[in-house]
C-alpha atoms as a PDB file:
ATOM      1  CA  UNK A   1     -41.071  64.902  -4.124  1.00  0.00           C
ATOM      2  CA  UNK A   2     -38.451  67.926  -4.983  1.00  0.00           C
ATOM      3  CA  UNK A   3     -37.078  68.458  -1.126  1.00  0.00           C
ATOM      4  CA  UNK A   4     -34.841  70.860  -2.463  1.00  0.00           C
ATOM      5  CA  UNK A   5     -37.054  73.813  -1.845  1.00  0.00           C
ATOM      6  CA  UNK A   6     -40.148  73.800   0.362  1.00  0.00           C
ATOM      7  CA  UNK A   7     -41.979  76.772  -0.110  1.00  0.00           C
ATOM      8  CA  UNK A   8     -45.692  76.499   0.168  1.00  0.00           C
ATOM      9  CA  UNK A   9     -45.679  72.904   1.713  1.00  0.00           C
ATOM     10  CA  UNK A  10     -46.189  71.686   5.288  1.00  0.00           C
ATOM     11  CA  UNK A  11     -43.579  69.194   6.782  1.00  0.00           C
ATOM     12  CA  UNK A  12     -45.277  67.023  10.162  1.00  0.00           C
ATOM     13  CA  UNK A  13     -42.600  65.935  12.216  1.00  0.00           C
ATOM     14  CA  UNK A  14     -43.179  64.218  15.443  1.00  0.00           C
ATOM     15  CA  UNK A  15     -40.691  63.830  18.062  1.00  0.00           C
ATOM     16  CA  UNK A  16     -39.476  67.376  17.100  1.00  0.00           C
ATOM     17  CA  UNK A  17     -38.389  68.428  20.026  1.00  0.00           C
ATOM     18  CA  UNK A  18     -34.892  67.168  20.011  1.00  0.00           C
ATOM     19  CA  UNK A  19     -32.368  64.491  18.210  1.00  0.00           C
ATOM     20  CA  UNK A  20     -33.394  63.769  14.836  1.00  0.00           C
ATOM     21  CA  UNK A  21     -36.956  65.246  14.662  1.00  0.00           C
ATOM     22  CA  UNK A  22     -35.390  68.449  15.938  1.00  0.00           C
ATOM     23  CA  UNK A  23     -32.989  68.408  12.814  1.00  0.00           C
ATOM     24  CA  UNK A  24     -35.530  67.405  10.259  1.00  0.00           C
ATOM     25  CA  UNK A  25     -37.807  70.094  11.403  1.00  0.00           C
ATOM     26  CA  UNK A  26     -35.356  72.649  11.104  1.00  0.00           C
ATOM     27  CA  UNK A  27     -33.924  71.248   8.032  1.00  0.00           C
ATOM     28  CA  UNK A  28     -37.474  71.712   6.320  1.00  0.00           C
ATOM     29  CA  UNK A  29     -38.034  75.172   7.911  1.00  0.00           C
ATOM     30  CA  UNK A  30     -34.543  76.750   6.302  1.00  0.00           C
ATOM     31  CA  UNK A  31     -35.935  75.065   3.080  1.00  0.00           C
ATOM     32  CA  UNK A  32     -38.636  77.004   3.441  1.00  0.00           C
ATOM     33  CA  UNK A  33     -41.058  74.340   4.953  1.00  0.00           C
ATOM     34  CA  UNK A  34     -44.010  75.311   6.963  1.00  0.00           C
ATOM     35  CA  UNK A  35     -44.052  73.155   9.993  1.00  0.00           C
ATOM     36  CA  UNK A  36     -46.522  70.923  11.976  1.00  0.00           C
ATOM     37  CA  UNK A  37     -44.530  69.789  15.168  1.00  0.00           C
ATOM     38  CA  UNK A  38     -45.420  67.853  18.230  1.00  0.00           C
ATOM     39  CA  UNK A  39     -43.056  65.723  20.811  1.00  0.00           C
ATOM     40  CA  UNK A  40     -43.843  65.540  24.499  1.00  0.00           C
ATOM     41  CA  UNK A  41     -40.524  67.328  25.177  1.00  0.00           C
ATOM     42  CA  UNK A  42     -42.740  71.070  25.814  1.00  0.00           C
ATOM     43  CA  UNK A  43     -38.877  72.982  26.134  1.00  0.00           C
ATOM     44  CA  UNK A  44     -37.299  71.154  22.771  1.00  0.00           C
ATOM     45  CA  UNK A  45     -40.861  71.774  20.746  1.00  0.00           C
ATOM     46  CA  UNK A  46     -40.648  75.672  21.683  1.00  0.00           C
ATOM     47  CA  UNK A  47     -36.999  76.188  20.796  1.00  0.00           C
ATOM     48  CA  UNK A  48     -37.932  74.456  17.737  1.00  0.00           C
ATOM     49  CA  UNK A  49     -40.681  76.154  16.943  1.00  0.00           C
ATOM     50  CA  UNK A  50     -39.251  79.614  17.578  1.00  0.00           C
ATOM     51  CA  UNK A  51     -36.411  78.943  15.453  1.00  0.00           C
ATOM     52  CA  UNK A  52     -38.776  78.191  12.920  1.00  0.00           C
ATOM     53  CA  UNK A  53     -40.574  81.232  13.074  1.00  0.00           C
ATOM     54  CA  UNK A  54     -37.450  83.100  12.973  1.00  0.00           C
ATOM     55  CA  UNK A  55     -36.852  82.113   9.733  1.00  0.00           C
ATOM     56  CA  UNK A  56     -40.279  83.380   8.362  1.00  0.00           C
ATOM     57  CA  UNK A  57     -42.797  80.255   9.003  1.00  0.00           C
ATOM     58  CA  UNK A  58     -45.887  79.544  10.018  1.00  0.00           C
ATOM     59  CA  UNK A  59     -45.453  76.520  12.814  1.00  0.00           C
ATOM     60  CA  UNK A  60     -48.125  74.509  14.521  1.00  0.00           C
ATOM     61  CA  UNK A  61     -46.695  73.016  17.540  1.00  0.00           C
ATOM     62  CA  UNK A  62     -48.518  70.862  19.877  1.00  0.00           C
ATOM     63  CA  UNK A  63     -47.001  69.197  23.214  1.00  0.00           C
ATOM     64  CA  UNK A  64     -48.238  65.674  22.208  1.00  0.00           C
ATOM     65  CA  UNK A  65     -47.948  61.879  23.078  1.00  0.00           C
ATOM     66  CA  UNK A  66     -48.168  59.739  19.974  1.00  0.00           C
ATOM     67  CA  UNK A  67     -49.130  57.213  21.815  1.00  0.00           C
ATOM     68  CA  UNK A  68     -52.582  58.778  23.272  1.00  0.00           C
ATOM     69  CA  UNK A  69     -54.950  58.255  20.425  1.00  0.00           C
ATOM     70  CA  UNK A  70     -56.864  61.239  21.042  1.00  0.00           C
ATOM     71  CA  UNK A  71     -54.115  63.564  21.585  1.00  0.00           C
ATOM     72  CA  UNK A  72     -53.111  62.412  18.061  1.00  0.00           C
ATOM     73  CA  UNK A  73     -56.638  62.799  16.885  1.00  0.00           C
ATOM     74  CA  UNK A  74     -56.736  66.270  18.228  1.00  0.00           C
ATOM     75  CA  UNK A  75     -53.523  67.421  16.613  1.00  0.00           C
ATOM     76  CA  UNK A  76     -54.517  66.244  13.474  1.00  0.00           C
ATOM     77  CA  UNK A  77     -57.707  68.173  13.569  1.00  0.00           C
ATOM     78  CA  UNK A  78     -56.053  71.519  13.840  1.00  0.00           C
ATOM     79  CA  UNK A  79     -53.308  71.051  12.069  1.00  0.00           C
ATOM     80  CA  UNK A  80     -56.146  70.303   8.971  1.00  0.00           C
ATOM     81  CA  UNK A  81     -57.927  72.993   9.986  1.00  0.00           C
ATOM     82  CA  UNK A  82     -55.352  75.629  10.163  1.00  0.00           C
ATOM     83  CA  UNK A  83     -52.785  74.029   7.230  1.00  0.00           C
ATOM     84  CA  UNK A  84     -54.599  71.661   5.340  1.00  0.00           C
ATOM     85  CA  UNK A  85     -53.457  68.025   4.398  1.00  0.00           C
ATOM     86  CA  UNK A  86     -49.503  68.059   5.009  1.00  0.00           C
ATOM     87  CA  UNK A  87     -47.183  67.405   2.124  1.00  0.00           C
ATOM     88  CA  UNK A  88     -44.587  65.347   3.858  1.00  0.00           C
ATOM     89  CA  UNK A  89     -45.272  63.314   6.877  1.00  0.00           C
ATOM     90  CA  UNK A  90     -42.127  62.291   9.567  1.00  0.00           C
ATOM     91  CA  UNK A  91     -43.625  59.914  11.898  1.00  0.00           C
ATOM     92  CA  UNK A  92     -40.168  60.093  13.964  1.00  0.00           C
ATOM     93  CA  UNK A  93     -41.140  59.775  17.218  1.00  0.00           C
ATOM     94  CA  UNK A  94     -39.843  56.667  19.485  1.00  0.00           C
ATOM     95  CA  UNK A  95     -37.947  55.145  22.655  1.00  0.00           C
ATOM     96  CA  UNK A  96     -35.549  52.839  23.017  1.00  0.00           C
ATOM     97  CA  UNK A  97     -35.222  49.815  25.451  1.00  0.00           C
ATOM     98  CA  UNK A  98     -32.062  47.740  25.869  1.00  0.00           C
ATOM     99  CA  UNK A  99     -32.931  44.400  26.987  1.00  0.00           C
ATOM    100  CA  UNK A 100     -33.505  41.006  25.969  1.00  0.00           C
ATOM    101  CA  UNK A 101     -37.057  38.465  26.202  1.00  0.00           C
ATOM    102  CA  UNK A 102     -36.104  37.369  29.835  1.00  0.00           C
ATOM    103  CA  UNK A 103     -35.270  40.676  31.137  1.00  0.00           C
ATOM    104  CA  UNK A 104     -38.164  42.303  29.368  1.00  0.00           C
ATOM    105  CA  UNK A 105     -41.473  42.942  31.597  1.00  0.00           C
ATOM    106  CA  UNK A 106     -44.742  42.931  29.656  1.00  0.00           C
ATOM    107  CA  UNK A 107     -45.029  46.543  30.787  1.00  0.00           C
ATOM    108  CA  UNK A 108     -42.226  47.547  28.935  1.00  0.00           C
ATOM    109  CA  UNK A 109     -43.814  45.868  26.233  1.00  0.00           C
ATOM    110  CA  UNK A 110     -46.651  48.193  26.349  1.00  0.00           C
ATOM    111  CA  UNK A 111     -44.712  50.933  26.762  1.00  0.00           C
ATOM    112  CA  UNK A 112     -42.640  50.658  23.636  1.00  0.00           C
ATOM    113  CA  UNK A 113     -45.140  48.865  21.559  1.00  0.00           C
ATOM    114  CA  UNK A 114     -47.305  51.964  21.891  1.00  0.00           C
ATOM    115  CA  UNK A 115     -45.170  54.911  21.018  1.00  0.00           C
ATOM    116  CA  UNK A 116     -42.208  53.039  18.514  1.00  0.00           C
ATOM    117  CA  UNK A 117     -45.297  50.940  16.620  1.00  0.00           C
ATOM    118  CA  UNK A 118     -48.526  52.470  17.640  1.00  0.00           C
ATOM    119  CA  UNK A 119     -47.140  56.183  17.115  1.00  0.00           C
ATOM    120  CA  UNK A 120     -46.493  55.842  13.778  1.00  0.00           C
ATOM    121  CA  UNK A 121     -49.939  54.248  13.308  1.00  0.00           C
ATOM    122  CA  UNK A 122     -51.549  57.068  14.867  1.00  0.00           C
ATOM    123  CA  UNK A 123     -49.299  59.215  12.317  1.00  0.00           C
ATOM    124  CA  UNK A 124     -50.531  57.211   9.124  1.00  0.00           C
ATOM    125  CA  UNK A 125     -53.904  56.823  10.497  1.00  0.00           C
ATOM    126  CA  UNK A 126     -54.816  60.349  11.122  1.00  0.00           C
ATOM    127  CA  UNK A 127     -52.505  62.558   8.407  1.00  0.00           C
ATOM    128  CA  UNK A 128     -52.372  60.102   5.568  1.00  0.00           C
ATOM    129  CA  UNK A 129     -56.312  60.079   4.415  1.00  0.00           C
ATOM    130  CA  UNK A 130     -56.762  63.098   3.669  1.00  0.00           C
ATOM    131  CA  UNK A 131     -53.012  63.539   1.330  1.00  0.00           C
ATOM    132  CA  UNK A 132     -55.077  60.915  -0.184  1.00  0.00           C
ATOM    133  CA  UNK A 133     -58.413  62.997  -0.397  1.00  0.00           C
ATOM    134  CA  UNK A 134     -56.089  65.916  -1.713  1.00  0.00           C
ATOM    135  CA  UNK A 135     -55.118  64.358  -4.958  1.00  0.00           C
ATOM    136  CA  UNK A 136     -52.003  65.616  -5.659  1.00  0.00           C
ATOM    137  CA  UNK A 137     -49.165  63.414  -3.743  1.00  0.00           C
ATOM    138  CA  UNK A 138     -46.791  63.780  -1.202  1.00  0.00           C
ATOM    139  CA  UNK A 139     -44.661  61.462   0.862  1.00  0.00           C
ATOM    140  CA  UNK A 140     -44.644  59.896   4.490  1.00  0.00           C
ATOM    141  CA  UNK A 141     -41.368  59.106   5.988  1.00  0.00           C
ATOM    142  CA  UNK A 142     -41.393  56.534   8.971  1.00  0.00           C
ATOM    143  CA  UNK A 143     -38.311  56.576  11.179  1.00  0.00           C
ATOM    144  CA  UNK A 144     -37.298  52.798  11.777  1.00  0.00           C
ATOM    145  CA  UNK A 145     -33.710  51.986  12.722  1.00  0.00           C
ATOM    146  CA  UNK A 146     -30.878  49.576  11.201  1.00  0.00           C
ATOM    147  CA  UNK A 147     -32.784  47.295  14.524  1.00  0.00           C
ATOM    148  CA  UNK A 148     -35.607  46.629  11.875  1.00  0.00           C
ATOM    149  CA  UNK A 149     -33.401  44.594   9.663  1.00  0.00           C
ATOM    150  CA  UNK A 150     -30.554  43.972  12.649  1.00  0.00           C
ATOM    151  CA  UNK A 151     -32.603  42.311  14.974  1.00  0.00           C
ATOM    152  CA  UNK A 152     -29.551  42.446  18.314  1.00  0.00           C
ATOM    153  CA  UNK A 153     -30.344  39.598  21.632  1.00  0.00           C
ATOM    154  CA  UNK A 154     -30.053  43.030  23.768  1.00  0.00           C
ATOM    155  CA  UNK A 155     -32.580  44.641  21.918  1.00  0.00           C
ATOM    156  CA  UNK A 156     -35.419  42.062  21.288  1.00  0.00           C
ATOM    157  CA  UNK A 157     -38.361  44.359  21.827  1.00  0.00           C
ATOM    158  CA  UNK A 158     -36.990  47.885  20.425  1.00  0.00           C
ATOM    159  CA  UNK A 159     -36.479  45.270  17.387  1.00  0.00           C
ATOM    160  CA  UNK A 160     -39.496  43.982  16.768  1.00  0.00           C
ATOM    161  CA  UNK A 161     -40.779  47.203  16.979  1.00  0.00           C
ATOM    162  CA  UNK A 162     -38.875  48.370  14.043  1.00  0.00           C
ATOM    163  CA  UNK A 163     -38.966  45.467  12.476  1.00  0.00           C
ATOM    164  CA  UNK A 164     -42.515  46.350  12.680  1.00  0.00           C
ATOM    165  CA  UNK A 165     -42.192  50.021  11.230  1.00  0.00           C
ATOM    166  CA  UNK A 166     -40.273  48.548   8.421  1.00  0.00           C
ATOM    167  CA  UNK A 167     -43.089  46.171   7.361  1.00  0.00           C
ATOM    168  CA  UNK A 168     -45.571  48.896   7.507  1.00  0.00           C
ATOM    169  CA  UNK A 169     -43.575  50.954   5.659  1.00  0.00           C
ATOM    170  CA  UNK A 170     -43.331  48.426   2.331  1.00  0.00           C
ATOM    171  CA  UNK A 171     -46.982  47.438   2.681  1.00  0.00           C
ATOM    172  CA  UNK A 172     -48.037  51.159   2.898  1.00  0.00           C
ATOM    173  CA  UNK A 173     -45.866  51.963   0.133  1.00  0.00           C
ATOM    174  CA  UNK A 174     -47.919  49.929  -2.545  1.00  0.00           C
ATOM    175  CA  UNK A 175     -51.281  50.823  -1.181  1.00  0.00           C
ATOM    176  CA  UNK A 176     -50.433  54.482  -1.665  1.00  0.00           C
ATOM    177  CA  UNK A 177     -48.285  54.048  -5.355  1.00  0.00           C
ATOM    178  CA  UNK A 178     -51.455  54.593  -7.231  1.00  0.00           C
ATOM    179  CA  UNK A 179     -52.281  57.969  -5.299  1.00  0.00           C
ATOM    180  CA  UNK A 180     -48.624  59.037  -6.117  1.00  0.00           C
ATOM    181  CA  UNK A 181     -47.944  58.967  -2.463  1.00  0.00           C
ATOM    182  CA  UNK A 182     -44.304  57.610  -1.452  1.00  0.00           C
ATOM    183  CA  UNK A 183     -43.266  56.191   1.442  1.00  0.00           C
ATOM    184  CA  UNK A 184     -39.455  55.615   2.824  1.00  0.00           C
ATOM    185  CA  UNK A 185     -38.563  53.313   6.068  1.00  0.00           C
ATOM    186  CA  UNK A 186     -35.851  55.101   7.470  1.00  0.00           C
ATOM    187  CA  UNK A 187     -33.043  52.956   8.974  1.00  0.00           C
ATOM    188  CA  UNK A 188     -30.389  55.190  10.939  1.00  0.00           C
ATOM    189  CA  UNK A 189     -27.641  53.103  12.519  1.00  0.00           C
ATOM    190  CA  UNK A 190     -25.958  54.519  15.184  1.00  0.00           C
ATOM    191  CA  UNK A 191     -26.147  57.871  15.702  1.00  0.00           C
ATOM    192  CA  UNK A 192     -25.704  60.318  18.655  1.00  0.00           C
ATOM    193  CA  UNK A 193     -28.805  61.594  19.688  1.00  0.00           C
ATOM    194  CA  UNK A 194     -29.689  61.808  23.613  1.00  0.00           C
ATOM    195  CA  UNK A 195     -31.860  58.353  23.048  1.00  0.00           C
ATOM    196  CA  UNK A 196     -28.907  56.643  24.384  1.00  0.00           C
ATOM    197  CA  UNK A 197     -29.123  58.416  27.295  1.00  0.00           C
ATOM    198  CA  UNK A 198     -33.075  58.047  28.123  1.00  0.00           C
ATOM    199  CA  UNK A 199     -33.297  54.513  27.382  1.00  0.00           C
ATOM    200  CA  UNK A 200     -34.651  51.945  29.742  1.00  0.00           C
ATOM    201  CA  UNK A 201     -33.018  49.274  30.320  1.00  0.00           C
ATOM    202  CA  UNK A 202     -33.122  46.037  31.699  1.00  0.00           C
ATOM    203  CA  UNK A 203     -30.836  43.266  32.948  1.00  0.00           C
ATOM    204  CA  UNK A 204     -27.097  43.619  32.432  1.00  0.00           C
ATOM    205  CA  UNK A 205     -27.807  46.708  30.824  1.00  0.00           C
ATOM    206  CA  UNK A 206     -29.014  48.699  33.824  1.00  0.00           C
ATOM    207  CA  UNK A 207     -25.673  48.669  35.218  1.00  0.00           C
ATOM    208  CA  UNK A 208     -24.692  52.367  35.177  1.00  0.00           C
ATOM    209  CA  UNK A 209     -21.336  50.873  33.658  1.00  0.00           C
ATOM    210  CA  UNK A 210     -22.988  49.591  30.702  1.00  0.00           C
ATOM    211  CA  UNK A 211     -24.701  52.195  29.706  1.00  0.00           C
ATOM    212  CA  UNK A 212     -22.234  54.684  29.977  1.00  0.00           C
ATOM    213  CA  UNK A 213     -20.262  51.939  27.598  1.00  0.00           C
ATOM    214  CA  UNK A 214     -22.887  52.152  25.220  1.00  0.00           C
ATOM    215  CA  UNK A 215     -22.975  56.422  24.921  1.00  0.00           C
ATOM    216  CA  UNK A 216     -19.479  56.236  24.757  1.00  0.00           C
ATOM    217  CA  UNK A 217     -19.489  54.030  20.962  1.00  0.00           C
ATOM    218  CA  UNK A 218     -22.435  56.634  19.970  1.00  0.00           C
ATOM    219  CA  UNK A 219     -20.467  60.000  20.917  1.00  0.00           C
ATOM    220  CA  UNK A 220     -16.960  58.197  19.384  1.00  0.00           C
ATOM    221  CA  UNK A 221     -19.165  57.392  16.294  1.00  0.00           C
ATOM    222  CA  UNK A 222     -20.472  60.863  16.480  1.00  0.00           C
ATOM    223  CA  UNK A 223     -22.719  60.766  13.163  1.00  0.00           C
ATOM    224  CA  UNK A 224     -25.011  63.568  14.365  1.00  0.00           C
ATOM    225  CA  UNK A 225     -28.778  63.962  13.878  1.00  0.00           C
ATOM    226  CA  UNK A 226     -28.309  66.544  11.272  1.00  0.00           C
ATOM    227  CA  UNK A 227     -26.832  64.525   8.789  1.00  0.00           C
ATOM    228  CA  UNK A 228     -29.907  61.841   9.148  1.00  0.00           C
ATOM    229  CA  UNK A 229     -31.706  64.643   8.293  1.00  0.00           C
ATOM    230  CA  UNK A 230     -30.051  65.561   5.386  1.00  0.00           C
ATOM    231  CA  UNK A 231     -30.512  61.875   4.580  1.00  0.00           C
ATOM    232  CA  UNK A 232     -34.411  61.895   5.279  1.00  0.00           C
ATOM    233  CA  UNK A 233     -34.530  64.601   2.555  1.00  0.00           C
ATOM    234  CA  UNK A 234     -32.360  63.028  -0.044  1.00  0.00           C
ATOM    235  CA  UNK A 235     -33.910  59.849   0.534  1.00  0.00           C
ATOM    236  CA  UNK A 236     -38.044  61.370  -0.051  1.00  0.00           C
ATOM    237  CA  UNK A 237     -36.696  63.464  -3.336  1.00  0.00           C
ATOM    238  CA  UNK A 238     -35.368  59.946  -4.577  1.00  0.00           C
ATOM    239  CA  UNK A 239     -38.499  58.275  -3.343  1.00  0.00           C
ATOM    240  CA  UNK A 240     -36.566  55.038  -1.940  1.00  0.00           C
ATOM    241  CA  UNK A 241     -38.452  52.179  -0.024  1.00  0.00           C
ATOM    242  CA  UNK A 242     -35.305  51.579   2.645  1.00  0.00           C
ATOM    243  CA  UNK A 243     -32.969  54.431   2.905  1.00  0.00           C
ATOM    244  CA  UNK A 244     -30.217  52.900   5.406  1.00  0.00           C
ATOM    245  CA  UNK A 245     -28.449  56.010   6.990  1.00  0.00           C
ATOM    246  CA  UNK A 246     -24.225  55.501   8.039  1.00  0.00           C
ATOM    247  CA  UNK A 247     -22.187  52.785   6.480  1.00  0.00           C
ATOM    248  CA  UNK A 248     -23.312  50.574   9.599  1.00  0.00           C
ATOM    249  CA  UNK A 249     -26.697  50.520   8.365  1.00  0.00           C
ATOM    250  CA  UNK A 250     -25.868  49.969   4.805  1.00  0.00           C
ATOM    251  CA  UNK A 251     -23.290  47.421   5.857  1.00  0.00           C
ATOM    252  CA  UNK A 252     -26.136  45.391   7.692  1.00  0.00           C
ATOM    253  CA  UNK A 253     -28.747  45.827   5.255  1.00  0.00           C
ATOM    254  CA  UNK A 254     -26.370  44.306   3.027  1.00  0.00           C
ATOM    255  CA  UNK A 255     -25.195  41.249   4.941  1.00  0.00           C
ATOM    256  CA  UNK A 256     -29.020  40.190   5.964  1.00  0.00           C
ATOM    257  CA  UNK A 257     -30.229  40.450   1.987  1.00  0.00           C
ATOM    258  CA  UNK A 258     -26.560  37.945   1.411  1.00  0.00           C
ATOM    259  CA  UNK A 259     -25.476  36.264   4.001  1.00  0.00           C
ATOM    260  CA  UNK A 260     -28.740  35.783   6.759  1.00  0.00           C
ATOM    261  CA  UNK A 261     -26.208  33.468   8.978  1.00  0.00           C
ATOM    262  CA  UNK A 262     -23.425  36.417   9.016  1.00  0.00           C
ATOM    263  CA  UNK A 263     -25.816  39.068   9.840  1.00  0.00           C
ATOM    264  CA  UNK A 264     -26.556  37.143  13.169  1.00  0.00           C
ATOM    265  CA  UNK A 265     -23.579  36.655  14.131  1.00  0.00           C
ATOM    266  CA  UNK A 266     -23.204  40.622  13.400  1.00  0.00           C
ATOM    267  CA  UNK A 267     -25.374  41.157  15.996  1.00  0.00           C
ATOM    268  CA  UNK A 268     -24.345  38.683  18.896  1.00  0.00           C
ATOM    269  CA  UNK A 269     -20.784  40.917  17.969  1.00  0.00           C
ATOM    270  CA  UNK A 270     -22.282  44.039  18.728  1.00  0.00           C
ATOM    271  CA  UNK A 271     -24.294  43.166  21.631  1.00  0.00           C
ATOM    272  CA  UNK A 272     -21.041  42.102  23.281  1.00  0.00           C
ATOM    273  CA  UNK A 273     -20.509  45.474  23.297  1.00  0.00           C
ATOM    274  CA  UNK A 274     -23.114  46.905  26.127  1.00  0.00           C
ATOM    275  CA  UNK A 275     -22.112  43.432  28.348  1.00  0.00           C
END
């Protein structure tokens, strides 16, 4: 899919409202995307949205929880009526937690479970049939993390979850080869978005010390949100299956394909560095 230019296609982007959905959104719109946004963030989503329409677009914005079924439902139903079947699909949306199993409640379980994993169900679920039904392609990006190959002790849950995002990326992407449909997992590593910030956490990581550790190494890293953009584009135009964004990523999603045993100890490293 050429993500050069955009004209006459509509870009769905959840979690618009700020960090990397914000960036992809607005990345699409200068392209000359139409845009389908939604993120529960109401201020973010109408910043968004009006910068979009400054540019010339037509924007459907929707203050939306991907994890409510039927808010999802309801989204998708005017965003077909009003647009038609999207073109390119960002299910972006997500949360992070920073604990490990014996610090994790099952609530938080829940919690995570049913935006990071269940939201981009909802996405595929409700958008994807009818690119299907439309016949002529398009693409679905899914937003999983460097976590979904990383797996980190202090992040056993926000792991499995993209662990999780990853598989259904790779399965989804050979049930939807024959419709010409491609799908990407996208793996940022660490990047400075305010996630850092509105992350639960749980155990030695809800000391106010910690965390502040922990926002520190993402503003010193300082890869910003609009470069994963820029990466989300380049990686749908090349149609990858994994499209690892900052040399972290890569650098993981190299040593777990090699070396398994060096990986893990890759990742007892770097949760040492939140303790």
């Amino acid at each position: 899919m050429d993500t050069s230019q955009l004209h006459g296609r509509t870009v769905l982007v959840t979690g618009a409202g700020s960090g990397i959905g914000r960036e992809t959104a607005l990345l699409s719109a200068r392209r000359g995307a139409d845009l389908a946004i939604c993120d529960v963030n109401r201020v973010g989503l109408e910043e968004v949205e009006a910068a979009a329409r400054a540019l010339g677009r037509d924007v459907i914005a929707r203050p939306v929880d991907v994890a409510d079924r039927e808010q999802m439902r309801s989204f998708a139903e005017a965003v077909h009526a009003q647009a038609g079947a999207v073109h390119l699909l960002v299910n972006n949306a997500g949360v992070g937690l920073g604990a490990g199993l014996l610090d994790t409640e099952l609530s938080d379980w829940d919690w995570i479970v049913a935006i990071n994993l269940m939201g981009v169900v909802h996405g595929c679920h409700f958008f994807v049939p009818p690119m299907v039904e439309r016949g002529t392609g398009g693409h679905v990006a899914n937003v999983s993390s460097m976590a979904g190959f990383h797996a980190s002790p202090a992040l056993v849950a926000y792991s499995a979850t993209k662990f999780a995002v990853l598989g259904l990326s790779e399965a989804l992407r050979e049930e939807l080869r024959p419709h010409g449909i491609g799908v990407t997992a996208i793996c940022p590593g660490i990047i400075n978005t305010p996630i850092t910030r509105a992350a639960r956490a749980r155990g030695a990581l809800e000391n106010p010390e910690a965390r502040e550790r922990l926002v520190s190494l993402y503003q010193r890293r300082n890869y910003g949100p609009d470069r994963v953009a820029q990466n989300i584009l380049k990686a749908v135009a090349r149609n990858r299956s994994v499209a690892p964004i900052t040399i972290e990523s890569w650098t993981a999603y190299a040593l777990k394909r090699l070396s398994p045993r060096l990986a893990a100890w890759a990742a007892r490293r770097m949760a040492a560095v939140t303790d």
